[in-house]
PDB file of N, CA and C in Angstrom:
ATOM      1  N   UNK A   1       0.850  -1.179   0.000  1.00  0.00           N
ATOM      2  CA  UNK A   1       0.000   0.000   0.000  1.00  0.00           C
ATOM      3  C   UNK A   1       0.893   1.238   0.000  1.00  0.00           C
ATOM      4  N   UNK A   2       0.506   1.779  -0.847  1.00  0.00           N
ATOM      5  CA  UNK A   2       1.456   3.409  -0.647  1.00  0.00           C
ATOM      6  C   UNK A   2       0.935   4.473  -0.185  1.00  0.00           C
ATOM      7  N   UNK A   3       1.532   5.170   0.610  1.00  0.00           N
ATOM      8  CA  UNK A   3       0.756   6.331   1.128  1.00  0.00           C
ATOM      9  C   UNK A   3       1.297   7.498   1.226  1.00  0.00           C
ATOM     10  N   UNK A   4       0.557   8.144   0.416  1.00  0.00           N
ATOM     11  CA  UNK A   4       0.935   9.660   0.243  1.00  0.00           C
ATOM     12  C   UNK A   4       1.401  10.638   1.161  1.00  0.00           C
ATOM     13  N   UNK A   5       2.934  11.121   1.294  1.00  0.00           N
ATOM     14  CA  UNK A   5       3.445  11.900   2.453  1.00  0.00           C
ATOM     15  C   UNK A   5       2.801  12.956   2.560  1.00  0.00           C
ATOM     16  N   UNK A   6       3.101  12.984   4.218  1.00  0.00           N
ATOM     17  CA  UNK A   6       2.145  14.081   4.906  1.00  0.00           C
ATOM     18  C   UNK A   6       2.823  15.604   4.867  1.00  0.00           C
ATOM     19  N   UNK A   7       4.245  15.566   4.474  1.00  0.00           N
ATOM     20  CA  UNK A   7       5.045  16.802   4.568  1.00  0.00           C
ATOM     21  C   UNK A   7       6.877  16.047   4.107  1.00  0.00           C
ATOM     22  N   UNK A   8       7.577  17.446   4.437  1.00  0.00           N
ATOM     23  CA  UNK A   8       8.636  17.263   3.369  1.00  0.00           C
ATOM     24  C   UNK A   8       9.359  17.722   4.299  1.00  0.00           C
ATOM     25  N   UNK A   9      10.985  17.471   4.037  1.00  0.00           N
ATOM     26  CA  UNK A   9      12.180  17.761   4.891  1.00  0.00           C
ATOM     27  C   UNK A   9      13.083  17.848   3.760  1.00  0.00           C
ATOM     28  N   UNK A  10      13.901  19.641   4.313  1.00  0.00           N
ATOM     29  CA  UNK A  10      15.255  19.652   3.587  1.00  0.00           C
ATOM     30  C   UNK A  10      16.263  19.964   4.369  1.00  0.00           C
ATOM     31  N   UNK A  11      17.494  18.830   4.649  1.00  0.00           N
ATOM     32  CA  UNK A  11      18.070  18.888   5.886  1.00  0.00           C
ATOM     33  C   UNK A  11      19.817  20.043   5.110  1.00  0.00           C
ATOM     34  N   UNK A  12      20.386  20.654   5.464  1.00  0.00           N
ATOM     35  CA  UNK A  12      21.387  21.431   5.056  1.00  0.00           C
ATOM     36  C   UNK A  12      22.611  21.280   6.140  1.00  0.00           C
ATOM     37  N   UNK A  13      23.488  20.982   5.770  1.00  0.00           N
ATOM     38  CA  UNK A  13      24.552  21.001   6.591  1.00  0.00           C
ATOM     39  C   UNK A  13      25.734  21.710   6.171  1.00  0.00           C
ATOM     40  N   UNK A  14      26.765  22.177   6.484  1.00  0.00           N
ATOM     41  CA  UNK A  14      27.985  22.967   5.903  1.00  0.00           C
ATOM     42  C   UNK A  14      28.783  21.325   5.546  1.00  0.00           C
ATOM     43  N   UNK A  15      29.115  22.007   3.885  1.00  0.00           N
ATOM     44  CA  UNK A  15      29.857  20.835   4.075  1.00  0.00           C
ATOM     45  C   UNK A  15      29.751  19.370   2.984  1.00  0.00           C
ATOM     46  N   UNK A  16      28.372  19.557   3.298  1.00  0.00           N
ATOM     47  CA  UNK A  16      27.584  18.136   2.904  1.00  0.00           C
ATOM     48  C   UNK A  16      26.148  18.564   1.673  1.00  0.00           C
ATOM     49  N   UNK A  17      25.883  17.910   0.995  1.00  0.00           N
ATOM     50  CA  UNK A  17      25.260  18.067  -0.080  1.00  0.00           C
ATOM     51  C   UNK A  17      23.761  18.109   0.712  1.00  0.00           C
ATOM     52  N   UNK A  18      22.766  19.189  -0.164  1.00  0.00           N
ATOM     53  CA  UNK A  18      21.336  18.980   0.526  1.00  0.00           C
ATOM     54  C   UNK A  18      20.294  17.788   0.509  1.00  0.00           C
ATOM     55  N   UNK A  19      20.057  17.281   1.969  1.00  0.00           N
ATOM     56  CA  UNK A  19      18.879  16.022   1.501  1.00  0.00           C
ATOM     57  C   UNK A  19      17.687  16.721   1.803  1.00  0.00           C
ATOM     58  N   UNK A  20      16.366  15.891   0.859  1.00  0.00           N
ATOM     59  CA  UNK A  20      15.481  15.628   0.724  1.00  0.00           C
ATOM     60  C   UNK A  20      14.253  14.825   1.016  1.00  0.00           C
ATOM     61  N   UNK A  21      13.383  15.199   1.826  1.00  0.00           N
ATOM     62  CA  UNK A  21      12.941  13.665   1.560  1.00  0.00           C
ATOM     63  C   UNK A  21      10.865  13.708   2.245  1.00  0.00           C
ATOM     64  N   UNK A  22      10.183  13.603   1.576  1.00  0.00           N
ATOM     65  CA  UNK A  22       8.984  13.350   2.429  1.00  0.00           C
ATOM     66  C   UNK A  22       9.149  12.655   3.576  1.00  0.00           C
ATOM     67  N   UNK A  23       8.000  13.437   4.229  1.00  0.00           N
ATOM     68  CA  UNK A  23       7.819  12.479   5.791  1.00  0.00           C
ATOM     69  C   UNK A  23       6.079  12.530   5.762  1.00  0.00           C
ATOM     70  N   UNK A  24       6.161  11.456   6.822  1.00  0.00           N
ATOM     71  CA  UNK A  24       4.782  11.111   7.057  1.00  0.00           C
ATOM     72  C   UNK A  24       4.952  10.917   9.029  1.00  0.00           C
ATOM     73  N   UNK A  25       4.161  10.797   9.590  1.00  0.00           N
ATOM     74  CA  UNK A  25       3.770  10.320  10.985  1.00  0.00           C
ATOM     75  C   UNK A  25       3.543   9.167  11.350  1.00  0.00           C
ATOM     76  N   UNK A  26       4.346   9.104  12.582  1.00  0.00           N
ATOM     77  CA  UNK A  26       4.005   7.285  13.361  1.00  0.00           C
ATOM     78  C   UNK A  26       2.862   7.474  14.074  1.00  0.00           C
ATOM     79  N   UNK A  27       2.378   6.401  13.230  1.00  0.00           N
ATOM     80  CA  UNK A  27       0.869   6.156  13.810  1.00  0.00           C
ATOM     81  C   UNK A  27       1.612   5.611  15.349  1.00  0.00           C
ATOM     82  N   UNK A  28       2.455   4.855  15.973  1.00  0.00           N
ATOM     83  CA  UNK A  28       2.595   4.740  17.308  1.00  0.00           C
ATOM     84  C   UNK A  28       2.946   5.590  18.159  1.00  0.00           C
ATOM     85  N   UNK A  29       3.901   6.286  17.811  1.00  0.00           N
ATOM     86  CA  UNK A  29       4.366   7.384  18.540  1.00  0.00           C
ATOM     87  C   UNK A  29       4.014   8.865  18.323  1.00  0.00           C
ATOM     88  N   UNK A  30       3.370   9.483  17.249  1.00  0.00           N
ATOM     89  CA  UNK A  30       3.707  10.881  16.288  1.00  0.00           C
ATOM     90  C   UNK A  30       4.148  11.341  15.968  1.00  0.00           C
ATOM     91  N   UNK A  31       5.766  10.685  16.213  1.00  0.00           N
ATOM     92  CA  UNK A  31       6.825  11.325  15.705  1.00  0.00           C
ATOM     93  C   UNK A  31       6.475  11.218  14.284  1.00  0.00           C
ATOM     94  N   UNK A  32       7.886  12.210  14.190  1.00  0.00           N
ATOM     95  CA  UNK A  32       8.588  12.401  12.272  1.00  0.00           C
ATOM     96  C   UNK A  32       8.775  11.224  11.710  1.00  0.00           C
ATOM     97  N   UNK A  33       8.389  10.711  10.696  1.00  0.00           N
ATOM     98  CA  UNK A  33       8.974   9.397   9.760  1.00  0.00           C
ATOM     99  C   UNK A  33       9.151   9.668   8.709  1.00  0.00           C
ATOM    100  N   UNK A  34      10.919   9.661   7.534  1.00  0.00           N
ATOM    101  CA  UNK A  34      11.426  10.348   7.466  1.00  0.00           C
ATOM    102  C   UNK A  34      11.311   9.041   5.887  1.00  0.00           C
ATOM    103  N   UNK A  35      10.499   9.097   4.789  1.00  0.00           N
ATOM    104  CA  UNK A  35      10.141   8.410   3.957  1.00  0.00           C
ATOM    105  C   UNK A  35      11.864   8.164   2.909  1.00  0.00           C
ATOM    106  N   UNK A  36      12.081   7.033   2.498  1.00  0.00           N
ATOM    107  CA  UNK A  36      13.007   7.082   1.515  1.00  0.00           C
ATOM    108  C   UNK A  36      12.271   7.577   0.049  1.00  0.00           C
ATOM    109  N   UNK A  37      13.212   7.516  -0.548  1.00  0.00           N
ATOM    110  CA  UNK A  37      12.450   8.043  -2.451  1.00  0.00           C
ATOM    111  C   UNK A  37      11.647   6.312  -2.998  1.00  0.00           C
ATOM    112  N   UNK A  38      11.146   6.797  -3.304  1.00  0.00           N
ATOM    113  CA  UNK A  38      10.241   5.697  -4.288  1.00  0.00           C
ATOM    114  C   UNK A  38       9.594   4.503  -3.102  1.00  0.00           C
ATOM    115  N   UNK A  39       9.337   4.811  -1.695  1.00  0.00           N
ATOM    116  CA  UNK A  39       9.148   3.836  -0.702  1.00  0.00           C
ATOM    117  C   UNK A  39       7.621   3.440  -0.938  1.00  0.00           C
ATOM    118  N   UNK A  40       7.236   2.269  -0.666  1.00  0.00           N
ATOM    119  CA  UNK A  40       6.005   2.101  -0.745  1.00  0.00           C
ATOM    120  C   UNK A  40       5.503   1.177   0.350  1.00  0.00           C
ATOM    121  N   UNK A  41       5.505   1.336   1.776  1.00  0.00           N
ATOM    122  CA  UNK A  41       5.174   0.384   2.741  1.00  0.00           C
ATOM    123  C   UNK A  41       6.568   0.658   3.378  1.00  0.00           C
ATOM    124  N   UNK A  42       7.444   0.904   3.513  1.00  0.00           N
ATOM    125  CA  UNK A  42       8.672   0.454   4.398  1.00  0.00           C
ATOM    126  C   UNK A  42       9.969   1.025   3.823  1.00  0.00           C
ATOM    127  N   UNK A  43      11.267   1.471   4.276  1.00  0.00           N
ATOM    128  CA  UNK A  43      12.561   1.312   3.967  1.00  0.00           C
ATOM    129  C   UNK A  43      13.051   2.078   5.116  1.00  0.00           C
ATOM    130  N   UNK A  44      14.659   2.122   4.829  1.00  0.00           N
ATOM    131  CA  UNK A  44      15.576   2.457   5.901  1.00  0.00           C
ATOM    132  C   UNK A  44      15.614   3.055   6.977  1.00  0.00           C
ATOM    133  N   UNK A  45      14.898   4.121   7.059  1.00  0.00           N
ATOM    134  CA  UNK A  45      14.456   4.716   8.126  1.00  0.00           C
ATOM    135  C   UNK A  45      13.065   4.867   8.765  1.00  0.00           C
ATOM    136  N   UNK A  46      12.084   4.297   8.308  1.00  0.00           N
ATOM    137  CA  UNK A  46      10.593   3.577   8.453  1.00  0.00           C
ATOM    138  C   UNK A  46      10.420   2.430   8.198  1.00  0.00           C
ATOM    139  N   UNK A  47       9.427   2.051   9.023  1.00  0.00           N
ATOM    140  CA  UNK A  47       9.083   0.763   9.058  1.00  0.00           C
ATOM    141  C   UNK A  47       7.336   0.598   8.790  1.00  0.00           C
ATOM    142  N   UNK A  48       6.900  -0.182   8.384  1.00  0.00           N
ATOM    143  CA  UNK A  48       5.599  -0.641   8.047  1.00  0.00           C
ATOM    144  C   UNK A  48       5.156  -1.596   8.968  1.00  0.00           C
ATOM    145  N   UNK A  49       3.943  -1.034   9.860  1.00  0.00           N
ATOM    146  CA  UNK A  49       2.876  -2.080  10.505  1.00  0.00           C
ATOM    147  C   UNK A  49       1.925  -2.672  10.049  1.00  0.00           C
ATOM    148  N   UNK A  50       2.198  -4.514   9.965  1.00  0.00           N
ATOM    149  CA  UNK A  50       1.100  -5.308   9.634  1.00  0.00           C
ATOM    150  C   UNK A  50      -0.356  -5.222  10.456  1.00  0.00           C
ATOM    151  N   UNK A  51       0.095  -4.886  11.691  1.00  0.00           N
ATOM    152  CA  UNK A  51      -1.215  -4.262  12.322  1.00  0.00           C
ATOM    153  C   UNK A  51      -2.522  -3.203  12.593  1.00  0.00           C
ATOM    154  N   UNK A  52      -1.874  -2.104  11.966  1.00  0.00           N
ATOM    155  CA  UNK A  52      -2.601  -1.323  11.917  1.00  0.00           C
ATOM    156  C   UNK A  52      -2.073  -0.111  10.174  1.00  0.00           C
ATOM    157  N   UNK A  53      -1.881  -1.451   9.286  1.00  0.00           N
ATOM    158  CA  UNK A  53      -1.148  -1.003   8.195  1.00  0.00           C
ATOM    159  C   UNK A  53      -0.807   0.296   7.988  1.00  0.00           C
ATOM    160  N   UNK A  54       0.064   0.908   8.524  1.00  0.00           N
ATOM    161  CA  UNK A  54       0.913   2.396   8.545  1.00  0.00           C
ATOM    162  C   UNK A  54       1.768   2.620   9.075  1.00  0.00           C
ATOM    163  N   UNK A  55       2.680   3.515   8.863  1.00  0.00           N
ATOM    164  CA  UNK A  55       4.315   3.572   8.735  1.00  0.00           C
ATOM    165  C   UNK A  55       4.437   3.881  10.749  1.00  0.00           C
ATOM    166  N   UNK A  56       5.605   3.470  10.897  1.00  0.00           N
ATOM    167  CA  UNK A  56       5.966   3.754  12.313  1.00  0.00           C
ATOM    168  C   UNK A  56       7.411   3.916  11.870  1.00  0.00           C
ATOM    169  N   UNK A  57       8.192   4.551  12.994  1.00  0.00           N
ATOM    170  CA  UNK A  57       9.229   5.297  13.196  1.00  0.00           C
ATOM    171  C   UNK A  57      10.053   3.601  13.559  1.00  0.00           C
ATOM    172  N   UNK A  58      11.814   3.550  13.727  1.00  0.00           N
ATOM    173  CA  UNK A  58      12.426   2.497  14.147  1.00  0.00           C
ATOM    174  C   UNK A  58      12.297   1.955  15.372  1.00  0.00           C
ATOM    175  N   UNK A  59      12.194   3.356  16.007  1.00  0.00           N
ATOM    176  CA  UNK A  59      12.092   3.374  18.014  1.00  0.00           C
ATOM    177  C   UNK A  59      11.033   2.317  17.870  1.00  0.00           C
ATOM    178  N   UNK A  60       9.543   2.281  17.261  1.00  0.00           N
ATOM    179  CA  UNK A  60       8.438   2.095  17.717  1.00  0.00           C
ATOM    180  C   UNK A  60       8.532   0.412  17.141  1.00  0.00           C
ATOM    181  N   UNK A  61       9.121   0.166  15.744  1.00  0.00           N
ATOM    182  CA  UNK A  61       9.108  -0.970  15.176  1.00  0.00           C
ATOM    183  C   UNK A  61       9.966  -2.199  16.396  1.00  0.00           C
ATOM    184  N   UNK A  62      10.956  -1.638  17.386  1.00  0.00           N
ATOM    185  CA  UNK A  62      11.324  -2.423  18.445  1.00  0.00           C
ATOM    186  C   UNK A  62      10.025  -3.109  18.815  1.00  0.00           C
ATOM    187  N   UNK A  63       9.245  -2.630  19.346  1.00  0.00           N
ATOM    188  CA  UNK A  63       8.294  -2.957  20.094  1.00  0.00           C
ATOM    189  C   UNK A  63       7.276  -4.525  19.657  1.00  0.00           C
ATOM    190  N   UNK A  64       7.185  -5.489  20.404  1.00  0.00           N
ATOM    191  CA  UNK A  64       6.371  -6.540  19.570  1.00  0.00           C
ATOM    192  C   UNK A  64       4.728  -6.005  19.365  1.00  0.00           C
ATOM    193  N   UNK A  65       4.218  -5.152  19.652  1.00  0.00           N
ATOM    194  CA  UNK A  65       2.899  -4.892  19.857  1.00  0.00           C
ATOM    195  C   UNK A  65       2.371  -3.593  19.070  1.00  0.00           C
ATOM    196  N   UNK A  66       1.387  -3.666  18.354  1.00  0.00           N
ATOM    197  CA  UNK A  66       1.016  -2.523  17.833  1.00  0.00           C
ATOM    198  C   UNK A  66       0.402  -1.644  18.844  1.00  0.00           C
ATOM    199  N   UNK A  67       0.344   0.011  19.186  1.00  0.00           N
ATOM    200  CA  UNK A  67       0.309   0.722  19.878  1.00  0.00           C
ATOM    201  C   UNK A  67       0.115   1.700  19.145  1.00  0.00           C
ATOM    202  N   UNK A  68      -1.298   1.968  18.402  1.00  0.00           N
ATOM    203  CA  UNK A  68      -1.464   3.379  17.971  1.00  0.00           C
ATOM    204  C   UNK A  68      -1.682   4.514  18.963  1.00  0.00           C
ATOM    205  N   UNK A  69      -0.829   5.728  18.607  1.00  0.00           N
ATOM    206  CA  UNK A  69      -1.453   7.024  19.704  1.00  0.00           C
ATOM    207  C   UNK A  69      -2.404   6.832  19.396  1.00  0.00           C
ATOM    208  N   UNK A  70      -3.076   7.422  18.949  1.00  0.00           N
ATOM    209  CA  UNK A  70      -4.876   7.616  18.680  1.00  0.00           C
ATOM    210  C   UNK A  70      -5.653   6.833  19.897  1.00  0.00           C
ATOM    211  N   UNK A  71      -5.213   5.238  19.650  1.00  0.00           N
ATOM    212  CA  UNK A  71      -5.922   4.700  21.063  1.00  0.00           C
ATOM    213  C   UNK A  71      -5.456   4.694  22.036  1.00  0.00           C
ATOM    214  N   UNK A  72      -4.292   5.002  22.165  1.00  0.00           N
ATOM    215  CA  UNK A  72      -3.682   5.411  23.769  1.00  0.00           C
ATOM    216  C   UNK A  72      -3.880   6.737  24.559  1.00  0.00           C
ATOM    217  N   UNK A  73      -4.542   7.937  23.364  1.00  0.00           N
ATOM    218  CA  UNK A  73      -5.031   8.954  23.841  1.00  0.00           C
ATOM    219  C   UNK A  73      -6.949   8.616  24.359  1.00  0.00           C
ATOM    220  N   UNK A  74      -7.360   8.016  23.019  1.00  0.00           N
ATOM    221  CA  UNK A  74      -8.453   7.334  23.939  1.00  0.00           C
ATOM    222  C   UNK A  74      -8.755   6.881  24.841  1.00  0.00           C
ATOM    223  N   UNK A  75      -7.463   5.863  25.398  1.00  0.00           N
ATOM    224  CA  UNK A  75      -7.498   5.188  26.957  1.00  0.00           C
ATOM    225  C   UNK A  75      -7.182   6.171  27.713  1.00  0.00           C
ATOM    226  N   UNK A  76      -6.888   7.066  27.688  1.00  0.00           N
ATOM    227  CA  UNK A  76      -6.132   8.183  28.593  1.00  0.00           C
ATOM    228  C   UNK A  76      -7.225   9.107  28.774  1.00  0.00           C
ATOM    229  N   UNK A  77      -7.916   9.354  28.097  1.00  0.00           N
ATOM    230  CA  UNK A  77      -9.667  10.388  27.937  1.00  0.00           C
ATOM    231  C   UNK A  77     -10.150   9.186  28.323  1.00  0.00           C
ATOM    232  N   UNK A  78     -10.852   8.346  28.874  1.00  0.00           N
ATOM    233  CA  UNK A  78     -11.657   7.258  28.936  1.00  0.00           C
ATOM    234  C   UNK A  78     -10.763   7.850  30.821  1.00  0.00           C
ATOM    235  N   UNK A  79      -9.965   7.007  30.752  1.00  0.00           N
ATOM    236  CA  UNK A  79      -9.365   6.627  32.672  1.00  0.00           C
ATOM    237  C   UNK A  79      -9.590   8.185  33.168  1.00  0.00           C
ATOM    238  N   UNK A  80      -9.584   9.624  32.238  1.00  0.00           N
ATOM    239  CA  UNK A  80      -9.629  10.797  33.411  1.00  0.00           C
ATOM    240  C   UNK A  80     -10.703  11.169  33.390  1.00  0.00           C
ATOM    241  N   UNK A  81     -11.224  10.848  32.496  1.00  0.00           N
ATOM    242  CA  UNK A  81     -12.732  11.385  32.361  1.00  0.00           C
ATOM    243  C   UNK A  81     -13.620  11.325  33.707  1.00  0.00           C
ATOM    244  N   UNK A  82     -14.342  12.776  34.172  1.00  0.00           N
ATOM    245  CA  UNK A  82     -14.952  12.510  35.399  1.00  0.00           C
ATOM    246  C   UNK A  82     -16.152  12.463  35.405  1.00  0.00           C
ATOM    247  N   UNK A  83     -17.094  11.780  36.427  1.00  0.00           N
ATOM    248  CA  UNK A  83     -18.428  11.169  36.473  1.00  0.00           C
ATOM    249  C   UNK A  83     -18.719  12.564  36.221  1.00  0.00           C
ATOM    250  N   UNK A  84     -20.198  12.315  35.242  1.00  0.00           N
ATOM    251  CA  UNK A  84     -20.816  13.794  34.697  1.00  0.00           C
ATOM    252  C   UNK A  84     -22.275  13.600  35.728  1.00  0.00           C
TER     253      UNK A  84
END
């Protein structure tokens, strides 16, 4: 599945030639995920979840368990939420 980046990065250093590169968001964490050229599901610096099919960051691909924010902010509004 390919999915269309959410935003773009141009990194500049003295020195060193300019990179490029779309990024998209970890569905586990929200961090930055930092797309290679022509990627479609996965490469070097992203990783692809069979679980909740969308890109996650390396930190997050450690992990054996899928863990979208989205539902961990849900559980978190759900546990503070006070009797109305």
């Amino acid at each position: 599945m390919r999915r269309r980046a959410d935003g773009y990065i141009s990194i500049t250093e003295p020195g060193k030639p300019l990179r490029e590169a779309d990024t998209t968001q970890c569905s586990h964490c929200s961090g930055v995920v930092v797309l290679t050229p022509g990627e479609s599901g996965g490469g070097v610096e992203s990783r692809w979840c069979s679980q909740c099919s969308k890109h996650i960051c390396g930190a997050c691909a450690q992990h054996a368990t899928c863990r979208p924010f989205e539902k961990m902010l849900e559980a978190l509004e759900r546990r503070n939420r006070l009797p109305g």
